[in-house]
Protein backbone atom coordinates (compact mmCIF):
# COMPACT_ATOMS: atom_id res chain seq x y z
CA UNK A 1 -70.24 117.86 68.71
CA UNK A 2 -68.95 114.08 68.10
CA UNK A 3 -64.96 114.39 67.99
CA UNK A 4 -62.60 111.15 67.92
CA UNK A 5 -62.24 110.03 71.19
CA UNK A 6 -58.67 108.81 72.79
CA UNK A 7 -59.18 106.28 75.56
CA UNK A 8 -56.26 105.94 76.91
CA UNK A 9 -56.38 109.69 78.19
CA UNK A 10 -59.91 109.97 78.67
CA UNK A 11 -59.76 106.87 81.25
CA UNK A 12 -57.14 108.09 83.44
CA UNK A 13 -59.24 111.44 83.08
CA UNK A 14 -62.92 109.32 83.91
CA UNK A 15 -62.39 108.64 88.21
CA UNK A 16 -62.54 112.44 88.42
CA UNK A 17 -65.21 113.59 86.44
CA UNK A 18 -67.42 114.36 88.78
CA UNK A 19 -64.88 115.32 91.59
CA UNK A 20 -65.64 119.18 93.03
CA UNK A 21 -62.47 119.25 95.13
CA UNK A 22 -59.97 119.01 92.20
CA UNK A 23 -59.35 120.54 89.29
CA UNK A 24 -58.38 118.98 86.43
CA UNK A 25 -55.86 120.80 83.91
CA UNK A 26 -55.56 119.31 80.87
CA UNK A 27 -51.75 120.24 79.44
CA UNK A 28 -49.82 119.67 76.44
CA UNK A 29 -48.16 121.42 73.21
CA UNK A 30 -50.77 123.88 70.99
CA UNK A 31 -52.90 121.62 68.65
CA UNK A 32 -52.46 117.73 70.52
CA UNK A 33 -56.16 117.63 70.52
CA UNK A 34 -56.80 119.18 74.36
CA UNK A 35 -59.73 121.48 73.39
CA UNK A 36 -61.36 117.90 71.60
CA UNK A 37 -60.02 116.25 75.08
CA UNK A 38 -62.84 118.32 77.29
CA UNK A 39 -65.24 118.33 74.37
CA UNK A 40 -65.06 114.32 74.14
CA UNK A 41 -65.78 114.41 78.53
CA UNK A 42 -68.61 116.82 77.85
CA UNK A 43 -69.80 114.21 75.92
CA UNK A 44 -69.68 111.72 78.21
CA UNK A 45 -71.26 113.72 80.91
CA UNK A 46 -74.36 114.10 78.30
CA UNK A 47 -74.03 109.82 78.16
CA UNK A 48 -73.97 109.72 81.44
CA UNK A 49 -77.51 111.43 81.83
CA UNK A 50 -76.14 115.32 82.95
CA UNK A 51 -78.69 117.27 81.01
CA UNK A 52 -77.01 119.90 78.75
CA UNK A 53 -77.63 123.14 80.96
CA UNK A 54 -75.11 121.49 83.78
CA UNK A 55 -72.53 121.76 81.57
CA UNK A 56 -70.83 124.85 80.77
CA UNK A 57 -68.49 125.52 77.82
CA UNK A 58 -65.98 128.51 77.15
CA UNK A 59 -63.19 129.08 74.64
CA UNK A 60 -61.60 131.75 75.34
CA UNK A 61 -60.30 131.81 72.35
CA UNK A 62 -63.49 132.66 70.23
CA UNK A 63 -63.70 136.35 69.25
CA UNK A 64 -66.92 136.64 71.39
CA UNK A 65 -65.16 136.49 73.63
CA UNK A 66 -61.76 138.27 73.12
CA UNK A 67 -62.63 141.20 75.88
CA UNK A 68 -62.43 138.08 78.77
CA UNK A 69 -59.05 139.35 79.80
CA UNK A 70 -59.75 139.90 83.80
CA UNK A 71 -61.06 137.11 87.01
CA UNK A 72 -64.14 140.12 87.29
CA UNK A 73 -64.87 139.41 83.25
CA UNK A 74 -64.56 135.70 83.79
CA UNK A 75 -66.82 135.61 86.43
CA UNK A 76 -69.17 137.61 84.74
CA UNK A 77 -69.09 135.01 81.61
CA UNK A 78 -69.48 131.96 83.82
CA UNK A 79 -72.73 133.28 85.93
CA UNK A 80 -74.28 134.66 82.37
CA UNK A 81 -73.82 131.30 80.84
CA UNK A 82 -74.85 128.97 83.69
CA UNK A 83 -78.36 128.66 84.04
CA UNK A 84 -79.73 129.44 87.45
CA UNK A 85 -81.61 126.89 87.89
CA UNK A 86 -79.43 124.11 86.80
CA UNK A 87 -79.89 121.44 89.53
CA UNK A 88 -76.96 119.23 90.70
CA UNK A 89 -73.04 119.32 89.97
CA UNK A 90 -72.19 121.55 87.31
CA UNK A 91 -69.42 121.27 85.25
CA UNK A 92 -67.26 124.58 83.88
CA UNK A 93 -65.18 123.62 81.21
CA UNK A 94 -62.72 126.44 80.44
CA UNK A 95 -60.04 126.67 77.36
CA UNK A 96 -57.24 128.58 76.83
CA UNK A 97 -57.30 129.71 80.11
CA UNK A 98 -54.43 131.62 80.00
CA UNK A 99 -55.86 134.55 78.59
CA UNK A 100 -57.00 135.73 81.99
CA UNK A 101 -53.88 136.22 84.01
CA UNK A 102 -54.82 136.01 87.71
CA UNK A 103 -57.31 133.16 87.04
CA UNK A 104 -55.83 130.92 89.78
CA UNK A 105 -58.13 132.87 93.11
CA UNK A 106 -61.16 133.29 90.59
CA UNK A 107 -61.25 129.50 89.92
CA UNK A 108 -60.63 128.02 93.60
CA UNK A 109 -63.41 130.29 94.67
CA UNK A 110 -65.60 127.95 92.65
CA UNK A 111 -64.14 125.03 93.74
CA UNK A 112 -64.40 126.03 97.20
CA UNK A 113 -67.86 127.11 96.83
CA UNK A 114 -68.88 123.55 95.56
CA UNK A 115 -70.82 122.09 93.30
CA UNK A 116 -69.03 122.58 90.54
CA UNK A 117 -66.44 120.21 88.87
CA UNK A 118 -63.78 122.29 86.86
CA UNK A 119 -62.22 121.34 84.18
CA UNK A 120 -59.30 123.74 82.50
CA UNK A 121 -56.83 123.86 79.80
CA UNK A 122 -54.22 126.67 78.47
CA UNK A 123 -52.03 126.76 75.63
CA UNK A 124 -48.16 126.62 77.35
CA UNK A 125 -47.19 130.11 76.76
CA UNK A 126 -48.39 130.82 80.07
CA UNK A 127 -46.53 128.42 82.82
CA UNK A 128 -50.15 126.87 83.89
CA UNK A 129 -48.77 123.97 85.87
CA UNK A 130 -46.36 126.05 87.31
CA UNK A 131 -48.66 128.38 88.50
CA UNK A 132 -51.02 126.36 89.97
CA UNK A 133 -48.50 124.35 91.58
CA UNK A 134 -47.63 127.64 93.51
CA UNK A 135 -50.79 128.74 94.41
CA UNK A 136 -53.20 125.29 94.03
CA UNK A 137 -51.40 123.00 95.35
CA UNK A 138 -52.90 120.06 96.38
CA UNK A 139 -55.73 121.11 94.80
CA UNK A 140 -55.58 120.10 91.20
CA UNK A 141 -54.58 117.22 88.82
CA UNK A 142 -52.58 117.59 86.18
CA UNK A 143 -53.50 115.43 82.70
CA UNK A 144 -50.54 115.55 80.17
CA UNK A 145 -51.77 115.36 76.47
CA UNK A 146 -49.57 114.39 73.78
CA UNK A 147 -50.29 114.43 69.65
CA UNK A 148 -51.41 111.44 68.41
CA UNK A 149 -49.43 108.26 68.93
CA UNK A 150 -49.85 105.66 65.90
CA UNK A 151 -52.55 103.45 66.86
CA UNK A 152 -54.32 106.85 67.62
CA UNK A 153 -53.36 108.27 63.98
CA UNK A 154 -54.44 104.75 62.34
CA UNK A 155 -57.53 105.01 64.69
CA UNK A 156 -58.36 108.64 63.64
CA UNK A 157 -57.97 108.36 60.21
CA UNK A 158 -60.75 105.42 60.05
CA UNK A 159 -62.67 107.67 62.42
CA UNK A 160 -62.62 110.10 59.22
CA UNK A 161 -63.52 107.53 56.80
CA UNK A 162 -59.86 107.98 55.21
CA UNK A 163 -58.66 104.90 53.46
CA UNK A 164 -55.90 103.11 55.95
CA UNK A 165 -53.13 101.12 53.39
CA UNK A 166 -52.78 97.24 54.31
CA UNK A 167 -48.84 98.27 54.28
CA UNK A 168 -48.29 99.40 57.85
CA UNK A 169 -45.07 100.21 57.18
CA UNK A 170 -45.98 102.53 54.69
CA UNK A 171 -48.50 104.18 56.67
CA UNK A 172 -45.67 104.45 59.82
CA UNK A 173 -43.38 106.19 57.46
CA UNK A 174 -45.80 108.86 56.97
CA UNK A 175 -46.79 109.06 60.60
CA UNK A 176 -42.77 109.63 61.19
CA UNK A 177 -42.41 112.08 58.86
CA UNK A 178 -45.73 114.02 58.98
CA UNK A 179 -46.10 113.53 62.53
CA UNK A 180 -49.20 113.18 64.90
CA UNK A 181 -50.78 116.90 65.00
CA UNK A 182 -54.24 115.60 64.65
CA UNK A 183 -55.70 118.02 62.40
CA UNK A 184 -53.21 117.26 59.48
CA UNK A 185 -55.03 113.57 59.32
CA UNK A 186 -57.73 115.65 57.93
CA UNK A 187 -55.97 116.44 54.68
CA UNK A 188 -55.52 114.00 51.96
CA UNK A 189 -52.36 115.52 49.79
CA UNK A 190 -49.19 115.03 51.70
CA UNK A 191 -48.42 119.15 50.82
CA UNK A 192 -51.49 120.41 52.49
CA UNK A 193 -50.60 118.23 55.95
CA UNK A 194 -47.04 119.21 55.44
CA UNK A 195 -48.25 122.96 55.02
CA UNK A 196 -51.13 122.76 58.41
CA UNK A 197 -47.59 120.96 60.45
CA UNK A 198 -45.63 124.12 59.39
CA UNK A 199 -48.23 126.62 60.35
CA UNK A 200 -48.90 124.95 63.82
CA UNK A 201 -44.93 125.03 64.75
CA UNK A 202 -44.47 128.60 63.42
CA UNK A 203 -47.74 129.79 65.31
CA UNK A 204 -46.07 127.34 68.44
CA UNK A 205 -43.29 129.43 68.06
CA UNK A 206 -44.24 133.11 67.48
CA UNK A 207 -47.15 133.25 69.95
CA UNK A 208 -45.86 130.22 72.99
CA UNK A 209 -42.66 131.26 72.53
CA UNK A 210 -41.29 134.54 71.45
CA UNK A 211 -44.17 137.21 72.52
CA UNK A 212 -44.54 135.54 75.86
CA UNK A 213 -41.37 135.16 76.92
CA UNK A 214 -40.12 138.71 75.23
CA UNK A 215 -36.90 137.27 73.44
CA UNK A 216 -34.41 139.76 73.21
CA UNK A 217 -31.95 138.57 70.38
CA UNK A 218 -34.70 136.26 68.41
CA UNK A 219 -31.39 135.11 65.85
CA UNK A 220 -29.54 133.78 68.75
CA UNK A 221 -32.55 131.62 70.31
CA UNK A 222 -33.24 131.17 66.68
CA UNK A 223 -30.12 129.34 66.83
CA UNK A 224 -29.98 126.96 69.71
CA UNK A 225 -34.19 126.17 69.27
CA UNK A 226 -32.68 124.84 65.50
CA UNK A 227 -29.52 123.29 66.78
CA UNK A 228 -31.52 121.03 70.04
CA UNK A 229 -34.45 120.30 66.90
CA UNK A 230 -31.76 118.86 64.78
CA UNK A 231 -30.12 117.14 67.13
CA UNK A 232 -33.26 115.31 68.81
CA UNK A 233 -32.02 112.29 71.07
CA UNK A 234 -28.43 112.98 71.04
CA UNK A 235 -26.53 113.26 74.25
CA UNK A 236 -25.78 116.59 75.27
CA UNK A 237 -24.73 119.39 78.31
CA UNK A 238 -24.85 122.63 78.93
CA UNK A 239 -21.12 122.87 78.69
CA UNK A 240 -21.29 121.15 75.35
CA UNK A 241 -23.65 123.34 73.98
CA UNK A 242 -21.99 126.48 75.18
CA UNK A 243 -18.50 125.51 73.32
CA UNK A 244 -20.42 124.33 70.00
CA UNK A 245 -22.25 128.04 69.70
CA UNK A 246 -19.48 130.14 70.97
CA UNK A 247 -16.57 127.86 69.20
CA UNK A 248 -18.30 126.69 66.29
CA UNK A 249 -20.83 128.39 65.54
CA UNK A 250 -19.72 131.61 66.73
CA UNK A 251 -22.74 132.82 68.34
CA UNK A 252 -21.72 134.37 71.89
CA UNK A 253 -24.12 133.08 74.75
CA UNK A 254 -23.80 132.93 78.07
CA UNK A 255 -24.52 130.08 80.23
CA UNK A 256 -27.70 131.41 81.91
CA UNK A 257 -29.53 132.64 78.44
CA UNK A 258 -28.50 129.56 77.06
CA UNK A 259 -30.47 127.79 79.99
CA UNK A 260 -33.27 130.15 79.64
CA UNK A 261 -33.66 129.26 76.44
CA UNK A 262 -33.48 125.38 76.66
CA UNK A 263 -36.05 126.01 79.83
CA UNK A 264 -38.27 127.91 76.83
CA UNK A 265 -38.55 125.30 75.03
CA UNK A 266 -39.20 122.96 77.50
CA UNK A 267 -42.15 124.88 79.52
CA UNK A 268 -43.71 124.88 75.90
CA UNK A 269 -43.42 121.43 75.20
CA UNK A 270 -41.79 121.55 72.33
CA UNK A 271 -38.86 119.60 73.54
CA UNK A 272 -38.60 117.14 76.17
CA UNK A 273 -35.62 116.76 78.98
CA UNK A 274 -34.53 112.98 79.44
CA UNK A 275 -32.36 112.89 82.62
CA UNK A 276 -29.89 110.13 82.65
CA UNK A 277 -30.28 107.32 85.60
CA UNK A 278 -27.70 105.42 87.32
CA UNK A 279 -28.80 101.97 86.92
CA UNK A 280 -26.49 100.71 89.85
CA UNK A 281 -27.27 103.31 92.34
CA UNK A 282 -30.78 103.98 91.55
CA UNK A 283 -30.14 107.81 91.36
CA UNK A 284 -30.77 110.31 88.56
CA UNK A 285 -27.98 112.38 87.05
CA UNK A 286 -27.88 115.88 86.34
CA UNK A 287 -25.28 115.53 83.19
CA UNK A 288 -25.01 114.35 79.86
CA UNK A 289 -29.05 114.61 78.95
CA UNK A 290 -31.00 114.42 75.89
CA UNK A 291 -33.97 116.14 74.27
CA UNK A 292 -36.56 114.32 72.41
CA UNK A 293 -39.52 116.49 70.52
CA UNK A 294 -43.07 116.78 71.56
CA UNK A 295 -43.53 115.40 67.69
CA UNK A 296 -41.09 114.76 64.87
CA UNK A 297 -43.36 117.01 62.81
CA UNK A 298 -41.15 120.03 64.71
CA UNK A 299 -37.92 118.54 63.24
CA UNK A 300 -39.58 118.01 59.63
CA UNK A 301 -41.41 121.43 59.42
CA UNK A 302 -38.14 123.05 59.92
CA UNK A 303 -35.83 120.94 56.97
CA UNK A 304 -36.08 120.18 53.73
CA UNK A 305 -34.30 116.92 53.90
CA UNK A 306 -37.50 114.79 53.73
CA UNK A 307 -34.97 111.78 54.32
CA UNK A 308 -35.54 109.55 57.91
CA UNK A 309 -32.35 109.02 60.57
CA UNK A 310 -34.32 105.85 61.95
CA UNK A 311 -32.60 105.92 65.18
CA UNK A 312 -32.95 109.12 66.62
CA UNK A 313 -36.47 108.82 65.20
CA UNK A 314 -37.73 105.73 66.49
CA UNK A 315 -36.30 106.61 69.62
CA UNK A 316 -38.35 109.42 69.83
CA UNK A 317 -41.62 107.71 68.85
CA UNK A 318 -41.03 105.19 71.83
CA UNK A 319 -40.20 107.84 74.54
CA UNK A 320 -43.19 110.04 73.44
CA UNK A 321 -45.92 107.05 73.04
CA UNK A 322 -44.19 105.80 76.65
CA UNK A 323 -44.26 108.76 78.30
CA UNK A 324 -48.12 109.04 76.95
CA UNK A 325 -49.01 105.66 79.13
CA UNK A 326 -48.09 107.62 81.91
CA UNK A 327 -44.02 106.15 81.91
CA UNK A 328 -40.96 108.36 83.82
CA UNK A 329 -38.28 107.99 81.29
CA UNK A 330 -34.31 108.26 81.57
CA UNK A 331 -31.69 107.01 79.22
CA UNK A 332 -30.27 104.24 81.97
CA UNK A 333 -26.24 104.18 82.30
CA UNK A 334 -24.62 101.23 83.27
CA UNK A 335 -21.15 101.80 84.04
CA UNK A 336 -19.60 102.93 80.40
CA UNK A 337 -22.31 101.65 78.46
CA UNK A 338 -25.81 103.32 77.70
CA UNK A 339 -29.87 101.64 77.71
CA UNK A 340 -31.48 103.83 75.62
CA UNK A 341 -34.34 103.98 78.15
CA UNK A 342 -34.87 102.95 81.72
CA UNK A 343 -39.01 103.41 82.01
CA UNK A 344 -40.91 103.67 85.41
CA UNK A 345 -44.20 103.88 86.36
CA UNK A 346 -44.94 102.30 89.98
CA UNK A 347 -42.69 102.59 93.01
CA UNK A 348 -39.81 100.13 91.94
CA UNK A 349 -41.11 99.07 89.26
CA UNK A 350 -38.67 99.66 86.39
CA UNK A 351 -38.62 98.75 82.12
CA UNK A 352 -35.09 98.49 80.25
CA UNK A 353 -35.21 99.30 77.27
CA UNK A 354 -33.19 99.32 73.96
CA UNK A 355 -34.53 100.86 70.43
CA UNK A 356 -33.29 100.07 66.99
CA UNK A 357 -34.13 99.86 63.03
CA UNK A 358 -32.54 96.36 62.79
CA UNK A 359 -30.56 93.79 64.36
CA UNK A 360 -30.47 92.10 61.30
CA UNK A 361 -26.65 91.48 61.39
CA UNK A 362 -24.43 89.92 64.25
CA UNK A 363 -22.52 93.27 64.97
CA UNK A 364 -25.65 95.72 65.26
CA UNK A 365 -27.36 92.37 67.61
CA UNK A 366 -24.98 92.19 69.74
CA UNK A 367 -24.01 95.38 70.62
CA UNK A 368 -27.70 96.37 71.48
CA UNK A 369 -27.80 93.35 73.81
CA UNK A 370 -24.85 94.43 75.61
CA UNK A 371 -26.15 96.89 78.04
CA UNK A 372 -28.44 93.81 79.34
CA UNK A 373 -25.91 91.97 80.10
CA UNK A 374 -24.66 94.07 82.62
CA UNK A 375 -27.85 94.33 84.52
CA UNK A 376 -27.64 91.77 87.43
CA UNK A 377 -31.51 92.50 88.58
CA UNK A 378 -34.28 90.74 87.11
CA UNK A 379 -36.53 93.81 85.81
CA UNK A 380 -38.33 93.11 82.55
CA UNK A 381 -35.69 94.22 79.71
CA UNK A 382 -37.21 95.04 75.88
CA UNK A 383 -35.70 95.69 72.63
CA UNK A 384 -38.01 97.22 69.57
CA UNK A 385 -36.88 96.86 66.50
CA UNK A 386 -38.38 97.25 63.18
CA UNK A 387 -37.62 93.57 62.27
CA UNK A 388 -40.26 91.68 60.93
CA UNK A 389 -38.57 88.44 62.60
CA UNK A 390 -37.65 88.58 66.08
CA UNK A 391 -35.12 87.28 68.29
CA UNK A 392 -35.42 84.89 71.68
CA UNK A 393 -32.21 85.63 73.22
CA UNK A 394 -31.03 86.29 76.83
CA UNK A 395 -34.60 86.66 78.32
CA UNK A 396 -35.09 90.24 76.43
CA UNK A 397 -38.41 90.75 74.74
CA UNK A 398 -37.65 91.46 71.18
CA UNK A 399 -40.87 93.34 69.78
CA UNK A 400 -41.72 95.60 66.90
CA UNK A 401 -41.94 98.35 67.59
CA UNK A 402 -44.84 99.73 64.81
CA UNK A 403 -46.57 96.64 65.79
CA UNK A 404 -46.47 97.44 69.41
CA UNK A 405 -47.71 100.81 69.16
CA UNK A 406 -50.09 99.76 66.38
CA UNK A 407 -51.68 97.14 68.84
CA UNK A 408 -51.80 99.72 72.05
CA UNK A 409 -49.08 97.90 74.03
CA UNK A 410 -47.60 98.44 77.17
CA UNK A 411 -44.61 97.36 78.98
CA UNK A 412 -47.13 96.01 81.89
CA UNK A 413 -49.60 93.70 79.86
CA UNK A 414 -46.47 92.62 77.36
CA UNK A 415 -44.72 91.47 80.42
């Protein structure tokens, strides 16, 4: 089965494919394209020469096999399937994962049997990382998947033969507001994608969310999952957040459900914690964070208001395609003013970064450029804009940012 194939995943993923001392776990929110992530490797393999009974395939997901709830009945399924004879690595490719609880012993014993390389992915209602990092460690490699960035989306949609406009612009305002599950590319009317976008963030939420983590008082987390959705990329605290529900909203929530929650949310990649980082003393602080979405198709799905904020938005776009090269990202403070993102990557190596619709007038130019001028070292410093002309000033990189994306930059190479 021939499914698009995203390289910049797939060739961090490549240096281990034939490694029988790690496994690989393959993470990210329900529906970014993980299952097509070990189908596309199996492919490779088959490229590569591994003839087709070396490689063995299970969804656990398929009704077939629905009973697989147990290591014994896993094991079972894995020595019917491979063929005996099969000569050579073999390669177990195993999704949704987490319907076997206690799968951790089960699949080390094949590792540490050899000659097998294991590849595994689960959908985020079940803590996989966490789990392995408790009981694997050292023994497995973590790959995080997000949905589709927008040189993937522009990429998949010629992959389906879908007509792709000459307007770019056009095509990145529907990428914004439809987001980057990559199923909804499928679907020509904008209703039917908004409809599949809806259905994947209510499914997100009823089965990674509320029956696995056994929600008490659903209204309340209700509550604080719409308030942090709304309110994607704006600075925020606990201590904040526990005065605007108790004060304001009037919802009564104490401190450690309210963390719970947040923690929810997070462990199912639907939103993302950006720490803030001292840009003076090097040092990340615990205050004052933000939350940017695993896509903006959560925050669309769940309002009416078709109508873009372009900052929080583009923000979001930057630190999810960033973070999807493999980036650490912070929002960098500089004594009282703010860099929307400090970026790292390599020991010491660090990105500054500012986002913004437009610096089209003096004001809105120069107060983006301020927090650079505070910086005394000589890192690489960006600004993305949507401007179609750009600005030399001060040794910042002006860029746009749809082009950027469009083009498959990075921070390295466009240094």
């Amino acid at each position: 089965m021939q499914v698009y194939r995203r390289e910049k995943y797939l060739s961090r993923i490549r240096s281990f494919y034939h490694d029988e001392g790690m496994i690989k776990v393959i993470t990210g929110v329900r529906r970014c394209g993980k299952s097509c992530m070990m189908l596309s490797i199996a492919d490779e393999l088959r490229e590569l020469g591994v003839p087709d009974e070396n490689i063995v395939f299970l969804d656990l997901d398929l009704r077939a096999n629905r009973k697989i709830k147990t290591p014994d009945a896993l094991e079972g399924l894995i020595d019917r399937t491979a063929p005996p004879g099969a000569q050579g690595t073999k390669y177990l490719f195993i999704d949704e994962i987490q319907n076997v609880r206690g799968f951790e012993e089960l699949i080390n014993g094949y590792r540490t049997d050899g000659g097998w390389s294991i590849f595994i992915t689960g959908s985020n209602s079940y803590p996989l990382s966490g789990e392995l990092a408790t009981k694997l460690t050292g023994r497995y490699l973590e790959f995080e998947v997000f949905t589709l960035d927008f040189a993937e989306y522009l990429g998949m949609k010629r992959y389906l033969g879908k007509e792709v406009s000459s307007n770019l612009a056009r095509e990145f305002t529907e990428y914004i507001r439809l987001g980057g599950f990559p199923k909804a590319v499928e679907y020509d009317d904008e209703r039917d994608k908004r409809a599949y976008v809806q259905g994947v963030v209510q499914e997100i939420f009823e089965k990674d969310v509320k029956r696995s983590n056994k929600i008490r008082n659903v209204s309340v987390f209700n509550v604080v999952r719409d308030y942090l959705i709304n309110n994607f990329g704006a600075t925020t605290s606990l201590k904040n957040l526990l005065e605007h529900f108790n004060k304001v909203e009037k919802v009564h929530i104490k401190r450690e459900t309210l963390n719970r929650y947040i923690q929810i949310l997070v462990d199912a990649k639907i939103i993302y914690r950006c720490q803030r980082f001292d840009m003076k003393s090097r040092k990340s602080l615990m205050r004052d964070e933000k939350y940017y979405l695993a896509d903006l198709g959560f925050y669309f799905a769940l309002n009416t208001d078709a109508r873009i904020n372009y900052g929080p938005a583009l923000e979001n776009v930057t630190y999810q395609y960033l973070r999807s090269l493999g980036y650490m990202m912070s929002v960098g403070r500089i004594g009282n003013l703010e860099c929307d993102f400090v970026a790292r990557r390599a020991f010491g190596e660090y990105f500054y970064i500012q986002v913004a619709m437009t610096i089209a007038d003096h004001a809105t130019e120069d107060r983006e450029y301020r927090p650079f001028e505070k910086i005394t070292d000589s890192y690489p410093r960006y600004l993305f804009t949507l401007d179609p002309l750009l600005q030399q000033r001060e040794g910042v990189r002006h860029l746009n940012l749809m082009e950027f994306i469009a083009s498959g930059g990075d921070l390295v190479s466009s240094n």
